[in-house]
N, C-alpha and C. Protein backbone atom coordinates (compact mmCIF):
# COMPACT_ATOMS: atom_id res chain seq x y z
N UNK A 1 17.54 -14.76 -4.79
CA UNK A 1 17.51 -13.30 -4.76
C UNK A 1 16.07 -12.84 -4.54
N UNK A 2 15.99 -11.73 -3.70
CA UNK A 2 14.45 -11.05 -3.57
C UNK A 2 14.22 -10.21 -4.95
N UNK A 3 13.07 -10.29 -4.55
CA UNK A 3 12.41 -9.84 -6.01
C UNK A 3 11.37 -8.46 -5.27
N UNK A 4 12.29 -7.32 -5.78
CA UNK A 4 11.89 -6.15 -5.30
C UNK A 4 10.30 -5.53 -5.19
N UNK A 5 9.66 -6.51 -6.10
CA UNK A 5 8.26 -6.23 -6.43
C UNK A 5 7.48 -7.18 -5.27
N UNK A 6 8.18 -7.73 -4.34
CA UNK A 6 7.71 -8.72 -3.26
C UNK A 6 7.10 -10.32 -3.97
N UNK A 7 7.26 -10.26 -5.28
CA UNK A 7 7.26 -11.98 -5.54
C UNK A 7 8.36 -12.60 -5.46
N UNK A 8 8.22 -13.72 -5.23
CA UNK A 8 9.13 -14.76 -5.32
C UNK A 8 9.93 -15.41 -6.52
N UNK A 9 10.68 -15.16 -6.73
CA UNK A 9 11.10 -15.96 -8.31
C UNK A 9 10.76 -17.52 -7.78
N UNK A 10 10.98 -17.97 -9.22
CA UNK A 10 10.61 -19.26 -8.85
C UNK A 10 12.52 -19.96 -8.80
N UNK A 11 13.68 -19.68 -9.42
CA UNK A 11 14.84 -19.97 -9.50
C UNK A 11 15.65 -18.61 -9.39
N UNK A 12 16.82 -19.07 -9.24
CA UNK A 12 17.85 -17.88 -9.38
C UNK A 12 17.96 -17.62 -10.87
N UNK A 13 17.76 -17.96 -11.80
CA UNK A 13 17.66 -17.85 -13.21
C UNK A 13 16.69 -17.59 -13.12
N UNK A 14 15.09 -17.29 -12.85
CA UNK A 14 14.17 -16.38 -13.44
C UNK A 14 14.13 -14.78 -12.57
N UNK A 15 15.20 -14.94 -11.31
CA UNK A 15 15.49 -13.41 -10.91
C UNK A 15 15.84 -12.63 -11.66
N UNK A 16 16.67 -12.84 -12.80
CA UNK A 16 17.50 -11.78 -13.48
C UNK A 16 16.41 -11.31 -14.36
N UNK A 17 15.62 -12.13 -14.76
CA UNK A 17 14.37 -10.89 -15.69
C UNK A 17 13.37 -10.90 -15.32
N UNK A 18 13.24 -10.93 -13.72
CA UNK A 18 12.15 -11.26 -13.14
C UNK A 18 11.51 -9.83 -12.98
N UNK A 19 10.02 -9.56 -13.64
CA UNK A 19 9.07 -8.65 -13.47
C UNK A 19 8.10 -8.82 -11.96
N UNK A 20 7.20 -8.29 -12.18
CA UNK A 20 5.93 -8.46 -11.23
C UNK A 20 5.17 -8.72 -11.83
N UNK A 21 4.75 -9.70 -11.64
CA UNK A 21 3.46 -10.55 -12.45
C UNK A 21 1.88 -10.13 -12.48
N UNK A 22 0.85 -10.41 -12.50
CA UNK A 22 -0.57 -10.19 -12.11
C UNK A 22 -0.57 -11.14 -10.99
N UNK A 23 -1.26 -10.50 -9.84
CA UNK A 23 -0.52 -11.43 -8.54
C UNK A 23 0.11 -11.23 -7.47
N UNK A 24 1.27 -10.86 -8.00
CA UNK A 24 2.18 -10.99 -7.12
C UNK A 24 2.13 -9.92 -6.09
N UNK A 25 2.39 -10.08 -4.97
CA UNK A 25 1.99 -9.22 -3.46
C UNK A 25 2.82 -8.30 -3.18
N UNK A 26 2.81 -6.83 -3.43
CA UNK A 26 4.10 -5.83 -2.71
C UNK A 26 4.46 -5.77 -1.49
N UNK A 27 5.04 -6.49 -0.78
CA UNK A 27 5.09 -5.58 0.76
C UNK A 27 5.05 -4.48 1.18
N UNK A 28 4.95 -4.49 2.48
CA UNK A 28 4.62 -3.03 3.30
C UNK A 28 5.83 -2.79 3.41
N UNK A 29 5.73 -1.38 4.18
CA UNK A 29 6.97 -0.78 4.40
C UNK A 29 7.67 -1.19 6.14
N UNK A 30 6.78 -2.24 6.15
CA UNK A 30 7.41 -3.23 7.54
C UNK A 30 7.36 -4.59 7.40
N UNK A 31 7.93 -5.30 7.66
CA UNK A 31 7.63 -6.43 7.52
C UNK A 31 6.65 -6.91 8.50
N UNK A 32 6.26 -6.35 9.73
CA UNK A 32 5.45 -6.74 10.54
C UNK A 32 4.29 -6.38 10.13
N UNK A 33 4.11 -5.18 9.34
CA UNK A 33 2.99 -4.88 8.51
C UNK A 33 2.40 -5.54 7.28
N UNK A 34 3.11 -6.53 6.94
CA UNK A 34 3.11 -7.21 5.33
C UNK A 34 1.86 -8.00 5.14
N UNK A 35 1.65 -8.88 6.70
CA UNK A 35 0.73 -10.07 6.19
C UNK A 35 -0.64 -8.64 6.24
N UNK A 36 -0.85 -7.55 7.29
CA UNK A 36 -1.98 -7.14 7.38
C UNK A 36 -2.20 -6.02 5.70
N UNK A 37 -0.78 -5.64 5.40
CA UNK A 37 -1.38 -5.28 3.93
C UNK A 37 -1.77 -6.60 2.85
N UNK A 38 -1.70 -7.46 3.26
CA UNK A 38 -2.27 -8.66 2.20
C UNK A 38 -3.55 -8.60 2.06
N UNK A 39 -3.77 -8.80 3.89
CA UNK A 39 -4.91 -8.88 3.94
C UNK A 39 -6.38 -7.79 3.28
N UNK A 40 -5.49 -6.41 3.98
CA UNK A 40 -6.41 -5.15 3.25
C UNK A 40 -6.65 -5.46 1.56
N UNK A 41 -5.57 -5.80 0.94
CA UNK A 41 -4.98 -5.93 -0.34
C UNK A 41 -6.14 -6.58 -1.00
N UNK A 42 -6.43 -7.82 -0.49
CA UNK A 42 -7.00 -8.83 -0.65
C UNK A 42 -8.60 -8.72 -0.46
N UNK A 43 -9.21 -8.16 0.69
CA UNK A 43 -10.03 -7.55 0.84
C UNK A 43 -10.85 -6.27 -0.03
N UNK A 44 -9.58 -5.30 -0.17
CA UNK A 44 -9.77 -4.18 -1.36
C UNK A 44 -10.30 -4.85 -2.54
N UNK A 45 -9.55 -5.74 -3.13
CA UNK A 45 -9.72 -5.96 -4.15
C UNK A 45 -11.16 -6.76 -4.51
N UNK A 46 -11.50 -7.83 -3.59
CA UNK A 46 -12.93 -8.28 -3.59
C UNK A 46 -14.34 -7.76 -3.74
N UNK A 47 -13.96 -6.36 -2.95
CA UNK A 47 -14.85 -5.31 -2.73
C UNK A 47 -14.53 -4.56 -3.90
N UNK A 48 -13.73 -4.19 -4.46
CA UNK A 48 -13.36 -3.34 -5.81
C UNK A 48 -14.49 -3.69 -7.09
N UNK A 49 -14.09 -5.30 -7.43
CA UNK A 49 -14.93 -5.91 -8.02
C UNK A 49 -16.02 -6.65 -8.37
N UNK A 50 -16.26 -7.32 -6.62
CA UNK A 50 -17.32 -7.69 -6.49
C UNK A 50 -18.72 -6.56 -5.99
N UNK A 51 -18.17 -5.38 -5.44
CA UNK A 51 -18.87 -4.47 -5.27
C UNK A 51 -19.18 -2.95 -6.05
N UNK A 52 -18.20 -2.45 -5.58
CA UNK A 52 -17.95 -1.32 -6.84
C UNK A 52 -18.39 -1.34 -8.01
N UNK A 53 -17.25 -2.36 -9.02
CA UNK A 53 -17.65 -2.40 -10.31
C UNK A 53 -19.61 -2.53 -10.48
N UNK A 54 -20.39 -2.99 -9.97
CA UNK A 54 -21.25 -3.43 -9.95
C UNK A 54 -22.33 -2.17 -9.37
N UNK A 55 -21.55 -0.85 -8.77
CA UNK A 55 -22.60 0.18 -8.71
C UNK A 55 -22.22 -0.07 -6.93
N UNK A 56 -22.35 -0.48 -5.81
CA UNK A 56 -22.40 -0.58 -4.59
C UNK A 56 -20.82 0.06 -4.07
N UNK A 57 -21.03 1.60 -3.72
CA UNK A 57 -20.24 2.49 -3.01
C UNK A 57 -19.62 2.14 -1.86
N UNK A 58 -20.56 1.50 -1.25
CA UNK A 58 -20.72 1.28 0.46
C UNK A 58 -19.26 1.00 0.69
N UNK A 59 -18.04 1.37 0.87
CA UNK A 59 -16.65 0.28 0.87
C UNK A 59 -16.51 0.43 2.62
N UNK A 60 -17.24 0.42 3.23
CA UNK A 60 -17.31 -0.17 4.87
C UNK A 60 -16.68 -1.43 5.11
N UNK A 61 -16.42 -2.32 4.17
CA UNK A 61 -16.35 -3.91 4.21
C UNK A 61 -14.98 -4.28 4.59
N UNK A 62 -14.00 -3.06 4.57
CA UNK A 62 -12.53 -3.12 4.39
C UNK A 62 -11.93 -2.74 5.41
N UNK A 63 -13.13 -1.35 5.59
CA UNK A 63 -12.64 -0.37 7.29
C UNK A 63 -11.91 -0.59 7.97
N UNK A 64 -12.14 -1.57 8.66
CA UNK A 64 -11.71 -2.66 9.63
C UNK A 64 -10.19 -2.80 9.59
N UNK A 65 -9.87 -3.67 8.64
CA UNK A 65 -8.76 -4.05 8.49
C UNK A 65 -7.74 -2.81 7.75
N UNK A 66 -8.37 -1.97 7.01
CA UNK A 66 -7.49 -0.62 6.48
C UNK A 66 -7.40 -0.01 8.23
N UNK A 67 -8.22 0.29 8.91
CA UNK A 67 -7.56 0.36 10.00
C UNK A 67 -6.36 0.00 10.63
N UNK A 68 -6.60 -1.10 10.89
CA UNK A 68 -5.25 -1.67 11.41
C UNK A 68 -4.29 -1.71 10.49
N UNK A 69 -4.78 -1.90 9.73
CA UNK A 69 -3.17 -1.53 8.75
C UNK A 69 -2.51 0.17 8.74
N UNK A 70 -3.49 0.35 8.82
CA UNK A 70 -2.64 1.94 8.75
C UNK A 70 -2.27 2.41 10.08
N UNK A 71 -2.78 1.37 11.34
CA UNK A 71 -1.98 2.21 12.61
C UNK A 71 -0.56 1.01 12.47
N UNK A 72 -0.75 0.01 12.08
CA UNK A 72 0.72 -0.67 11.75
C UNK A 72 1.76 0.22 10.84
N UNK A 73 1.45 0.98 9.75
CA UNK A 73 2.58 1.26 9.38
C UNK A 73 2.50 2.87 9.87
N UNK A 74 1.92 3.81 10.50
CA UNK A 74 2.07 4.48 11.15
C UNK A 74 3.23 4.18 12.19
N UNK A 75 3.36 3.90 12.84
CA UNK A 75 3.97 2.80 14.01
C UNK A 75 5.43 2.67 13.15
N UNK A 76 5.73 2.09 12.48
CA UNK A 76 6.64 1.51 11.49
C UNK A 76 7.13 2.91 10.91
N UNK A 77 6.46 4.24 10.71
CA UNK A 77 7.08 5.53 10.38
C UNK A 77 7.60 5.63 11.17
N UNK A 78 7.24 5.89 12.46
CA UNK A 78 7.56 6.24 13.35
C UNK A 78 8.62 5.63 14.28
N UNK A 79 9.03 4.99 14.16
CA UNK A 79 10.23 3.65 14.25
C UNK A 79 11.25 4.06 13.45
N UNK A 80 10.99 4.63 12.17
CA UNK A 80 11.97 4.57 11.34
C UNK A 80 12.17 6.04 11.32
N UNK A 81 11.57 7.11 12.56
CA UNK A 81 11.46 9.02 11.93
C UNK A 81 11.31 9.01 10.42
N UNK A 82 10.59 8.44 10.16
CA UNK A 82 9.88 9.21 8.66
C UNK A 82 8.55 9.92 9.15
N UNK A 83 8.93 11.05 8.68
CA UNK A 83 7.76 12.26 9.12
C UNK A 83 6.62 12.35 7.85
N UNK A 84 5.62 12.08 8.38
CA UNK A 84 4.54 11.73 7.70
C UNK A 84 3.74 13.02 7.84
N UNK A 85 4.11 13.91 8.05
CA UNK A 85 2.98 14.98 8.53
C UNK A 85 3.08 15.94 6.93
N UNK A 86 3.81 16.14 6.50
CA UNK A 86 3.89 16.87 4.92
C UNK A 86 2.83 16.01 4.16
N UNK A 87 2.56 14.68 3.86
CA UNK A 87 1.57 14.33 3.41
C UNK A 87 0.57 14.45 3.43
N UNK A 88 0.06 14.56 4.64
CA UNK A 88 -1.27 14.60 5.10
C UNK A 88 -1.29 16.38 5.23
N UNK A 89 -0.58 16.98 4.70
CA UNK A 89 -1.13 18.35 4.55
C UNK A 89 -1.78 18.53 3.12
N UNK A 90 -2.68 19.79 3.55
CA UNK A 90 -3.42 19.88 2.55
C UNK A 90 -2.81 21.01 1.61
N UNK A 91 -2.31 20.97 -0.15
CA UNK A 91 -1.62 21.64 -0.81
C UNK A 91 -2.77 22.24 -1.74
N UNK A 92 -3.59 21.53 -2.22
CA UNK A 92 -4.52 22.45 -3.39
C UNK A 92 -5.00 23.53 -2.72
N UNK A 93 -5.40 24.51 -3.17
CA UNK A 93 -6.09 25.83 -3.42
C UNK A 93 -6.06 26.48 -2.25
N UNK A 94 -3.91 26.18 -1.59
CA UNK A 94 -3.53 26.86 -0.43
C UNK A 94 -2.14 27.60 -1.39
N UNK A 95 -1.76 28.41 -0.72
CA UNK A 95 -0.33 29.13 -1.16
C UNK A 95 0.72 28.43 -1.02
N UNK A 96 0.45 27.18 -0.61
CA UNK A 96 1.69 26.38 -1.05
C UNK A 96 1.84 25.58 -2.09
N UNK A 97 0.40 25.40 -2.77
CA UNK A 97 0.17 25.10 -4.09
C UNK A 97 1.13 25.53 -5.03
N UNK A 98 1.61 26.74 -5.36
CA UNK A 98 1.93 27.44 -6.49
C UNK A 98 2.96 27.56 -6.11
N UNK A 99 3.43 27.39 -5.00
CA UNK A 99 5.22 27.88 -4.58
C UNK A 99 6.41 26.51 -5.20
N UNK A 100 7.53 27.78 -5.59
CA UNK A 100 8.39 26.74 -6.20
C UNK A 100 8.74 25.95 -5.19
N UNK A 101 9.43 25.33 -5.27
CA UNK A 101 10.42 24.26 -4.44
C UNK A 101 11.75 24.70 -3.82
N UNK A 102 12.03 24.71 -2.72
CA UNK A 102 12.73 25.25 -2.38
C UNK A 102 14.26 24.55 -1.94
């Protein structure tokens, strides 16, 4: 059985109470996108701690590959008509901020 959190159980008996571990890799919302979110993933995280934590802002180191990852699952919205454009609008300290839901 898949393990919704994108790890692997190790048996069909550790699926049924199988969590997400420290580790374990989420997939993208493509599968053609998966290995390049590893990679960002993987990358992020090096730079998170080997840089960041340590005072060094600079996060240029990732660019690259957050690039391509994000025209991959762009691509992969768009494949699937999921309209991505409500997100990328801007809601704070516009009049759509305060409006109920309709």
């Amino acid at each position: 059985m898949r393990n919704p959190f994108g790890g692997t159980p190790k048996s069909e008996d550790d699926s049924k109470n199988s969590k997400p571990e420290f580790g374990d890799k989420m997939n993208s919302v493509s599968k053609e996108c998966t290995q390049l979110k590893h990679s960002y993933d993987e990358c992020f995280q090096m730079w998170f701690t080997e840089r960041f934590l340590k005072g060094d802002t600079d996060d240029s180191m990732c660019s690259s590959l957050l690039k391509v990852y994000q025209t991959c699952v762009h691509k992969a919205m768009r494949e699937h008509q999921i309209d991505f454009s409500e997100v990328l609008k801007e809601h704070l300290h516009s009049a759509d901020e305060c409006k109920p839901p309709s």
